[in-house]
C-alpha atoms as a PDB file:
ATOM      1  CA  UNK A   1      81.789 132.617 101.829  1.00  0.00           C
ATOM      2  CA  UNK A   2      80.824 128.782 100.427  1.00  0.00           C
ATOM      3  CA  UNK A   3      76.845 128.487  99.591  1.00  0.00           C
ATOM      4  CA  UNK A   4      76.248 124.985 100.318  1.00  0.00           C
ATOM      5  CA  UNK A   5      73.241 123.239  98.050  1.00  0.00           C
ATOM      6  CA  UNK A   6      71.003 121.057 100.379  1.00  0.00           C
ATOM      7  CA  UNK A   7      67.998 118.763  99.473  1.00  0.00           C
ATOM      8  CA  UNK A   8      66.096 121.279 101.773  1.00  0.00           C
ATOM      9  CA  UNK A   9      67.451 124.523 101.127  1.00  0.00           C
ATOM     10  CA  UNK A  10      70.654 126.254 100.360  1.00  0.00           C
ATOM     11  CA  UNK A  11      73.239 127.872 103.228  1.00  0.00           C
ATOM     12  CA  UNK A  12      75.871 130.076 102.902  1.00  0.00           C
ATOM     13  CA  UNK A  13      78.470 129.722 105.373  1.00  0.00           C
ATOM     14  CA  UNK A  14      81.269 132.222 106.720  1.00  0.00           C
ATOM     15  CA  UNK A  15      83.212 130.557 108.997  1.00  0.00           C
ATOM     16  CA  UNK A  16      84.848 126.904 108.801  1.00  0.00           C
ATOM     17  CA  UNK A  17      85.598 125.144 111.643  1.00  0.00           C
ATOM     18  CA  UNK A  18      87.747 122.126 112.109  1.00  0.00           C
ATOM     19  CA  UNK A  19      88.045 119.934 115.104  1.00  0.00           C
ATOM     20  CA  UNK A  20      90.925 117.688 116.014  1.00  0.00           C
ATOM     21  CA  UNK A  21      91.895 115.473 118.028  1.00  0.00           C
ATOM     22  CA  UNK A  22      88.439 114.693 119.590  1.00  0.00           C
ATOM     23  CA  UNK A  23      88.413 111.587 120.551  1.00  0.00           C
ATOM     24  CA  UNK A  24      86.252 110.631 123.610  1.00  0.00           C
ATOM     25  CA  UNK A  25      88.160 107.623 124.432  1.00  0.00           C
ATOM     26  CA  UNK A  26      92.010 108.203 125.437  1.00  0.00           C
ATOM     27  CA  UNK A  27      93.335 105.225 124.582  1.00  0.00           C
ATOM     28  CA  UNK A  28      91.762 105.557 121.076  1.00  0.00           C
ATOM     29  CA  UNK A  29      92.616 109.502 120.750  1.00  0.00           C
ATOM     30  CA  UNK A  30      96.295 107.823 121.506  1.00  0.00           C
ATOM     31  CA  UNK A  31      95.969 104.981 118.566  1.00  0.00           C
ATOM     32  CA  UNK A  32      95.349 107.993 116.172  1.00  0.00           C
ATOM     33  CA  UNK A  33      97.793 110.454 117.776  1.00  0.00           C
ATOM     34  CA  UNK A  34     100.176 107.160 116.982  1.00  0.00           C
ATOM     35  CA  UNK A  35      99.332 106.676 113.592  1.00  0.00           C
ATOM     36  CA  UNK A  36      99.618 110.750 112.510  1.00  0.00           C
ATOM     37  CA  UNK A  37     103.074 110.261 114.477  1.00  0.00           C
ATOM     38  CA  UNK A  38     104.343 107.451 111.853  1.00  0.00           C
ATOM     39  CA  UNK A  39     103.576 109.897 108.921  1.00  0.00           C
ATOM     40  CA  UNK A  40     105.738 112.811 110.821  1.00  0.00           C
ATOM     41  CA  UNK A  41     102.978 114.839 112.115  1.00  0.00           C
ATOM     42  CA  UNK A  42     103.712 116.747 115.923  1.00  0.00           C
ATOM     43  CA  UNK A  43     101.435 115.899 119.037  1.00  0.00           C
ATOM     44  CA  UNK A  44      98.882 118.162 119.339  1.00  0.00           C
ATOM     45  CA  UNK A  45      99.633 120.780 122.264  1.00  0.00           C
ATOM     46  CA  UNK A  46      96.268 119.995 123.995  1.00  0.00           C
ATOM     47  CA  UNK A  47      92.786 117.981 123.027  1.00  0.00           C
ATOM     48  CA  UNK A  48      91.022 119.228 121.245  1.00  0.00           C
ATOM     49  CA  UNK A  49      92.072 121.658 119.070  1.00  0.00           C
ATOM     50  CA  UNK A  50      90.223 124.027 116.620  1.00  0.00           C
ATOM     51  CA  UNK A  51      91.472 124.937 113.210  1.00  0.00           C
ATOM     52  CA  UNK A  52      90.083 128.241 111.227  1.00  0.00           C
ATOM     53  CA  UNK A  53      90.010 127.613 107.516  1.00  0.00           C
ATOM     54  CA  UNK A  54      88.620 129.789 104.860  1.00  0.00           C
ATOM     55  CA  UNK A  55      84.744 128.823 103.740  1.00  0.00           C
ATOM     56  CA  UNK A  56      85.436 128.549 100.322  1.00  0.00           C
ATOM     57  CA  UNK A  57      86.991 125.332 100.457  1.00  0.00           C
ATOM     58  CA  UNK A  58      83.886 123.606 101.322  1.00  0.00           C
ATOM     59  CA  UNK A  59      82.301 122.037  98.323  1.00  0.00           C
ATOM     60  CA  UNK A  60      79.764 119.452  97.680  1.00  0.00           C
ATOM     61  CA  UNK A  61      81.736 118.397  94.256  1.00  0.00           C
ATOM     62  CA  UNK A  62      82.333 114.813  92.762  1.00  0.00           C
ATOM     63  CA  UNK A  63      85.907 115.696  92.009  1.00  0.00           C
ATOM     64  CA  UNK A  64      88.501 117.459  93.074  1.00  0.00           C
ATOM     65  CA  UNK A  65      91.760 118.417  92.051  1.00  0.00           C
ATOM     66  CA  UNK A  66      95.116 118.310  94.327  1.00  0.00           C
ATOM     67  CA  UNK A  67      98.336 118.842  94.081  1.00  0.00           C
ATOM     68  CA  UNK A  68     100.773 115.536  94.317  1.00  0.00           C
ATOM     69  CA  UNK A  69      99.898 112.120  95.579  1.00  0.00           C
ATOM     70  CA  UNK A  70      99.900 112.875  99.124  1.00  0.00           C
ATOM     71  CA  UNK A  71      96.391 113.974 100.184  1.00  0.00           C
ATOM     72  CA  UNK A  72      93.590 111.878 101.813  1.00  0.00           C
ATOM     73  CA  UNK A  73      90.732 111.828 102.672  1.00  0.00           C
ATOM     74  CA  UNK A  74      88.897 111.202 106.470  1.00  0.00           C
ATOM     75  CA  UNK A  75      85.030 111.294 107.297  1.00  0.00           C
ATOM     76  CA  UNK A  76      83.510 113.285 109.804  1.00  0.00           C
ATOM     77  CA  UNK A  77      80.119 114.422 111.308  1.00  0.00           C
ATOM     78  CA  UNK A  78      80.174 118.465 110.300  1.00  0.00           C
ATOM     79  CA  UNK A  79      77.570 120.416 112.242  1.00  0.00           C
ATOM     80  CA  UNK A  80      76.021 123.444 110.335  1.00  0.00           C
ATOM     81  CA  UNK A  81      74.702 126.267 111.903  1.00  0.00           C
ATOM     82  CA  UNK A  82      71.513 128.398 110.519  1.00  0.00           C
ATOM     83  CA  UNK A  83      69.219 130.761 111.563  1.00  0.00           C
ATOM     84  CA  UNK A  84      66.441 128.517 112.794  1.00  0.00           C
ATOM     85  CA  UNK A  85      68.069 125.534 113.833  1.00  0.00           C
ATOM     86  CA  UNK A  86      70.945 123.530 113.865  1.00  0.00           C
ATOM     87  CA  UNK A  87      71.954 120.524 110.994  1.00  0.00           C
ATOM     88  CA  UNK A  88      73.904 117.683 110.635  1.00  0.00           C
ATOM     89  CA  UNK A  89      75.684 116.277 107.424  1.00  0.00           C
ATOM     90  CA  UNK A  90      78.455 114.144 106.804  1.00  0.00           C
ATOM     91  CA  UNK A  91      82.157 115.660 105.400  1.00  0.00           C
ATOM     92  CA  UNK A  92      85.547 114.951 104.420  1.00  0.00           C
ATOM     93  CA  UNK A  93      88.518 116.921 105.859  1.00  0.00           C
ATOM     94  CA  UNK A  94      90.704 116.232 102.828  1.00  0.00           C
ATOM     95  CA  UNK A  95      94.267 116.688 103.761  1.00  0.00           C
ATOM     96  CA  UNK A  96      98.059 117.461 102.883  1.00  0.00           C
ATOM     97  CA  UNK A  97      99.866 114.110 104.526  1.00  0.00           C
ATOM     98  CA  UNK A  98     103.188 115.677 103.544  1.00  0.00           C
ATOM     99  CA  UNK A  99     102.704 119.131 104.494  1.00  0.00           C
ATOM    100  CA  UNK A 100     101.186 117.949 107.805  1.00  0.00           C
ATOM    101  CA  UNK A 101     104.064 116.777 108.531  1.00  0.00           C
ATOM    102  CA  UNK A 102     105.226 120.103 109.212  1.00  0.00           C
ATOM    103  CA  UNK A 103     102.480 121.972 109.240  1.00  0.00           C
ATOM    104  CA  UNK A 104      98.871 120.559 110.578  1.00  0.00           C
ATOM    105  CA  UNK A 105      97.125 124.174 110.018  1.00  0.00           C
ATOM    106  CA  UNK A 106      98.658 124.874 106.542  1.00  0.00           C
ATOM    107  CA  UNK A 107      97.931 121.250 105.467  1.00  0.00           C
ATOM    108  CA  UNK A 108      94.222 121.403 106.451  1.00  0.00           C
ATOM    109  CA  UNK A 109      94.433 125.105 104.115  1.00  0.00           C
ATOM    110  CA  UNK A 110      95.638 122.978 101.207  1.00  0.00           C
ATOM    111  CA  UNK A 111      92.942 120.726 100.238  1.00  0.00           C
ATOM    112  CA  UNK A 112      88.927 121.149  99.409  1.00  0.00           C
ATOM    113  CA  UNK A 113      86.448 120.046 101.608  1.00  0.00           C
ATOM    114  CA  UNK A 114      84.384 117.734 100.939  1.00  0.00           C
ATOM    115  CA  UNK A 115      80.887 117.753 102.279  1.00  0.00           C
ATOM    116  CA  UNK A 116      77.566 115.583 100.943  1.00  0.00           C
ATOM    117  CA  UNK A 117      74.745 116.983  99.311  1.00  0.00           C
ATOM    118  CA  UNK A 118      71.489 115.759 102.035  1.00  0.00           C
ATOM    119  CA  UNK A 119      71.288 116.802 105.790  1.00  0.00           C
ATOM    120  CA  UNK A 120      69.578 115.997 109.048  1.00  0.00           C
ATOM    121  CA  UNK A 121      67.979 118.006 111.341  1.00  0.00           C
ATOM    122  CA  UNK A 122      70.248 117.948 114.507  1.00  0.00           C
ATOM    123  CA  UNK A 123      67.055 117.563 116.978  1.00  0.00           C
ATOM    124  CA  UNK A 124      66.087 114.240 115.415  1.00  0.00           C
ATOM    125  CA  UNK A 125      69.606 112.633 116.339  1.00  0.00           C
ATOM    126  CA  UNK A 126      70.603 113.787 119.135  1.00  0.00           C
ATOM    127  CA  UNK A 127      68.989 111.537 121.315  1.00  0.00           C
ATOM    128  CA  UNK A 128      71.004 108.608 120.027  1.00  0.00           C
ATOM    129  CA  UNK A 129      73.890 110.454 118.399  1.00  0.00           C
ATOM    130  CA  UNK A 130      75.931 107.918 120.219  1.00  0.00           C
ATOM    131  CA  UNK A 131      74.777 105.103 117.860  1.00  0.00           C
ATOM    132  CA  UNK A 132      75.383 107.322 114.106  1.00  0.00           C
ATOM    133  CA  UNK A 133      77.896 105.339 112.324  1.00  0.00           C
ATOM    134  CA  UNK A 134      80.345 106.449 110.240  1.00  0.00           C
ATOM    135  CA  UNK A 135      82.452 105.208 107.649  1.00  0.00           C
ATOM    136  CA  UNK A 136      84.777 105.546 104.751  1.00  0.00           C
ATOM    137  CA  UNK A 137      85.854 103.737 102.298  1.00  0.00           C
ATOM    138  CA  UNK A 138      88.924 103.699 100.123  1.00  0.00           C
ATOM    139  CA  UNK A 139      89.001 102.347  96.350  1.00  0.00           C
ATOM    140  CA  UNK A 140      92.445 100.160  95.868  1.00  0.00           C
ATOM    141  CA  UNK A 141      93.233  98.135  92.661  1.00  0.00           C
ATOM    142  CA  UNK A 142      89.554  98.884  91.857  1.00  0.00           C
ATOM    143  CA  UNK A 143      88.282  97.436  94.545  1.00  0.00           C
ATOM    144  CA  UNK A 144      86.106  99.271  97.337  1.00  0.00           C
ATOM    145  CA  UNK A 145      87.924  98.666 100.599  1.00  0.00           C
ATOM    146  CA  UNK A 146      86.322  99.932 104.419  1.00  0.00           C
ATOM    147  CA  UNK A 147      88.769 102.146 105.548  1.00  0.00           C
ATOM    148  CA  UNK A 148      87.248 103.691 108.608  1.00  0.00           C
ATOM    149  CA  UNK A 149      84.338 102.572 110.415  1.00  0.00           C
ATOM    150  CA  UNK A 150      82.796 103.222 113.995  1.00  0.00           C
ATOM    151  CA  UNK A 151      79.710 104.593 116.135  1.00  0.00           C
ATOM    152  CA  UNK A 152      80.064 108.618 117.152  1.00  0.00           C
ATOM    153  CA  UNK A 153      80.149 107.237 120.653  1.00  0.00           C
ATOM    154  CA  UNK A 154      84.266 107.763 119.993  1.00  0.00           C
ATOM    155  CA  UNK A 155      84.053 111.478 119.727  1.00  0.00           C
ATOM    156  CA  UNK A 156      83.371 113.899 122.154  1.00  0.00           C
ATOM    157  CA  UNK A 157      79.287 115.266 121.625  1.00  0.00           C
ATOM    158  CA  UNK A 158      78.861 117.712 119.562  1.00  0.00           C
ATOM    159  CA  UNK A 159      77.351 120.091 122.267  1.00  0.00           C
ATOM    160  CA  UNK A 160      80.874 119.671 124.060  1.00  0.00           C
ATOM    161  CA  UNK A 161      83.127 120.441 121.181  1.00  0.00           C
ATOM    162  CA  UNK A 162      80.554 123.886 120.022  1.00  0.00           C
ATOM    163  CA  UNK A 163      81.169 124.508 123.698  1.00  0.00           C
ATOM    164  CA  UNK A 164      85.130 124.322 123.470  1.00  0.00           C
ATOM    165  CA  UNK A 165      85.195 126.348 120.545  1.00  0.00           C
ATOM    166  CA  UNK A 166      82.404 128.815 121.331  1.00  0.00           C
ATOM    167  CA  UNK A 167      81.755 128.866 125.189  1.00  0.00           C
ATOM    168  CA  UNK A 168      78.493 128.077 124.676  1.00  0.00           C
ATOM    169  CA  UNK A 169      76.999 125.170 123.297  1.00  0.00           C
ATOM    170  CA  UNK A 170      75.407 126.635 120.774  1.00  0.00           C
ATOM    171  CA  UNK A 171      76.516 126.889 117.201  1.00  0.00           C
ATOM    172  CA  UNK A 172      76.100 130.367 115.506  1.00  0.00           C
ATOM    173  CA  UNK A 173      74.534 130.695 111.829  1.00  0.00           C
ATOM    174  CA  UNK A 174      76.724 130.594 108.777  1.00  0.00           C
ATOM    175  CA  UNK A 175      79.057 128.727 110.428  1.00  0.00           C
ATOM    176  CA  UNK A 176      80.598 125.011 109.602  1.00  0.00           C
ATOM    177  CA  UNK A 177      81.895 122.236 112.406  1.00  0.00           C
ATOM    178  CA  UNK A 178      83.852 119.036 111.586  1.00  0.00           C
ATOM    179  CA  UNK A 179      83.114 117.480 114.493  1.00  0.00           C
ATOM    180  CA  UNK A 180      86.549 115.061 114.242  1.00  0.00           C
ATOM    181  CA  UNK A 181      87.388 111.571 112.519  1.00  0.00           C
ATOM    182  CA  UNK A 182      87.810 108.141 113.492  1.00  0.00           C
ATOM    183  CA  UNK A 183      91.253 105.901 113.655  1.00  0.00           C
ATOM    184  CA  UNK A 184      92.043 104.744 109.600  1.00  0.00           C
ATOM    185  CA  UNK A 185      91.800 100.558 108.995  1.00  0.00           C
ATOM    186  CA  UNK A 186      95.353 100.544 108.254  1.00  0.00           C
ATOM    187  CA  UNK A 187      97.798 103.004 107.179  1.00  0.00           C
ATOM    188  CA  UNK A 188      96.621 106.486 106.548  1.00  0.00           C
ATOM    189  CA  UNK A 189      96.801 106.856 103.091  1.00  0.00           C
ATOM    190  CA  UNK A 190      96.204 108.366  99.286  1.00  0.00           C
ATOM    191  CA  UNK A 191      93.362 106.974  97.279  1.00  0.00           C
ATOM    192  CA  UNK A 192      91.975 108.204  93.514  1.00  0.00           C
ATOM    193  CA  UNK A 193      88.517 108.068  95.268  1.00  0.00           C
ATOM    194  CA  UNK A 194      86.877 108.460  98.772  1.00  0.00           C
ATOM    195  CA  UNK A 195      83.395 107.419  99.763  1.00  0.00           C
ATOM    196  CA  UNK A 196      82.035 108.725 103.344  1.00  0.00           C
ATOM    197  CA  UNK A 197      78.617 107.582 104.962  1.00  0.00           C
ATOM    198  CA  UNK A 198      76.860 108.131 108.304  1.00  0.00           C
ATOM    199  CA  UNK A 199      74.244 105.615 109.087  1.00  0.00           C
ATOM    200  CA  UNK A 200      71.423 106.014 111.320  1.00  0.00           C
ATOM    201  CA  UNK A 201      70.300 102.480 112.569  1.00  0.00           C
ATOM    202  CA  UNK A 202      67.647 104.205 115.049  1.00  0.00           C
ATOM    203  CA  UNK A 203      65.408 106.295 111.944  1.00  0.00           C
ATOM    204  CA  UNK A 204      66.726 103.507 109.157  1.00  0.00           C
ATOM    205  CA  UNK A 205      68.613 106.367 107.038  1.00  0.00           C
ATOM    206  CA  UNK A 206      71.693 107.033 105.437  1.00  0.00           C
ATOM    207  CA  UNK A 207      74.258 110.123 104.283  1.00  0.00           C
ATOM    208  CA  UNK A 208      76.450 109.334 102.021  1.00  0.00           C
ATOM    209  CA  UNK A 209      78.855 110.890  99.168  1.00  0.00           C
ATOM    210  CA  UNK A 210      81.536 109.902  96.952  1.00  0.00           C
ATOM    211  CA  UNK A 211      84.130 111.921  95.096  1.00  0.00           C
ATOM    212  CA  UNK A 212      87.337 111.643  93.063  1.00  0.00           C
ATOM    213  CA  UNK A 213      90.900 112.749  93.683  1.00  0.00           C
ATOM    214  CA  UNK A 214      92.627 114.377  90.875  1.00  0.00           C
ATOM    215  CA  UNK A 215      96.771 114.606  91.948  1.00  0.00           C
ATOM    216  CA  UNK A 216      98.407 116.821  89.657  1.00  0.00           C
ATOM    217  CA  UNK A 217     101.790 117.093  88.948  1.00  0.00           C
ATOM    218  CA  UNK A 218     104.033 119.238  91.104  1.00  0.00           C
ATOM    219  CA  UNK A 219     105.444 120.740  88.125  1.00  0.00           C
ATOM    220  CA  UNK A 220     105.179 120.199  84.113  1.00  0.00           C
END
C-alpha cells in the first residue's frame, strides 16, 4: 500500500495500474511504437495494454535513486480512485530503458513512480479533457529542454481505458491509473532531472512536479 499526500487530503492506494500503448491516434501510437523499437523494446501484442505494479512504488518524492544510467522518465495523466469521487493528477512512469528491452513488465517494476503533490477533481475536467496539456521537460548541459509536449486529445479518454481494464468505466477506490504518455521530442532518453506539468487552459491552472534522478553504480 502507498499513502499518497494531497493538498486536499491524503489516499492510500492498493492497486497500481499502468496503461500502455494508448494512443488515440494510430499513426501516432505507431511513431511511439517506432521509437521504443529503436531502443530494442517488442511490439506490444495488442493496444492497449495494462501493467500491475506493486503500490509502493508510487511516491511524491523530489529524488529518487536508480540503478545505472538507463532509466527515464515520461509524463502521464494518472487517475486516482476514492471513495467519493474520482481525481486527477499528473505522474511519471519512470522506467528501465535497458531492461525494457527485454522485459516491458519487469522494467516498469524497476523504477519509482513519480506522482505530484496537488490534484483535480475529475468532474471539473472532463468536459474539456481533450484540451489538458501535458508536458515534460528534460534538463541537458544545465539547460531545461521540452521534451514532450501535447493536448490529451492523443490518448484514448480516460472513461475508455478504466473501461478496458475494469469493464466498467468506473474506477474503484484505492486504486492508481496512468492513463499513457505522449511521443518523446527526440530520442528517448536518461536525464539527472525530470519536470512533468499538465496545463488546463479552460480553468487557467497548472500541475506540475519536478524531481531528481540519482543512477547508482551497478556495482562498487
Amino acid at each position: 500500500m502507498a499513502r499518497l499526500a494531497f493538498d486536499w487530503r491524503d489516499v492510500d492506494i492498493d492497486e497500481l495500474v499502468i496503461a500502455g500503448w494508448t494512443g488515440r491516434d494510430v499513426a501516432a501510437l505507431q511513431r511511439h511504437i517506432e521509437e521504443l523499437k529503436a531502443i530494442g523494446v517488442e511490439p506490444p501484442s495488442k493496444v492497449p495494454l495494462y501493467y500491475r505494479l506493486a503500490s509502493g512504488l508510487l511516491t511524491q518524492a523530489e529524488r529518487i535513486q536508480v540503478l545505472g544510467e538507463d532509466t527515464s522518465g515520461e509524463a502521464e495523466p494518472v487517475l486516482l480512485g476514492t471513495p467519493d469521487r474520482l481525481w486527477v493528477t499528473v505522474g511519471s512512469d519512470h522506467t528501465d530503458r535497458k531492461v525494457e528491452s527485454y522485459g516491458v513488465a519487469v522494467a516498469k517494476q524497476l523504477c519509482p513512480k513519480v506522482l505530484a503533490r496537488t490534484a483535480w477533481r475529475f468532474e471539473e475536467v472532463e468536459p474539456h479533457w481533450d484540451r489538458l496539456v501535458l508536458r515534460a521537460f528534460v534538463e541537458e548541459e544545465g539547460r531545461k529542454v521540452l521534451y514532450q509536449e501535447g493536448t490529451l486529445a492523443a490518448l484514448r479518454p480516460p472513461r475508455e481505458l478504466i473501461a478496458g481494464w475494469r469493464g466498467s468505466p468506473r474506477l474503484p477506490p484505492r486504486v492508481a491509473l496512468f492513463c499513457g504518455t505522449l511521443p518523446a521530442i527526440g530520442a528517448i532518453r536518461s536525464s539527472p532531472r525530470f519536470t512533468m506539468e499538465l496545463d488546463d487552459p479552460v480553468l487557467g491552472r497548472k500541475l506540475a512536479h519536478a524531481y531528481a534522478v540519482e543512477a547508482l553504480p551497478l556495482v562498487t
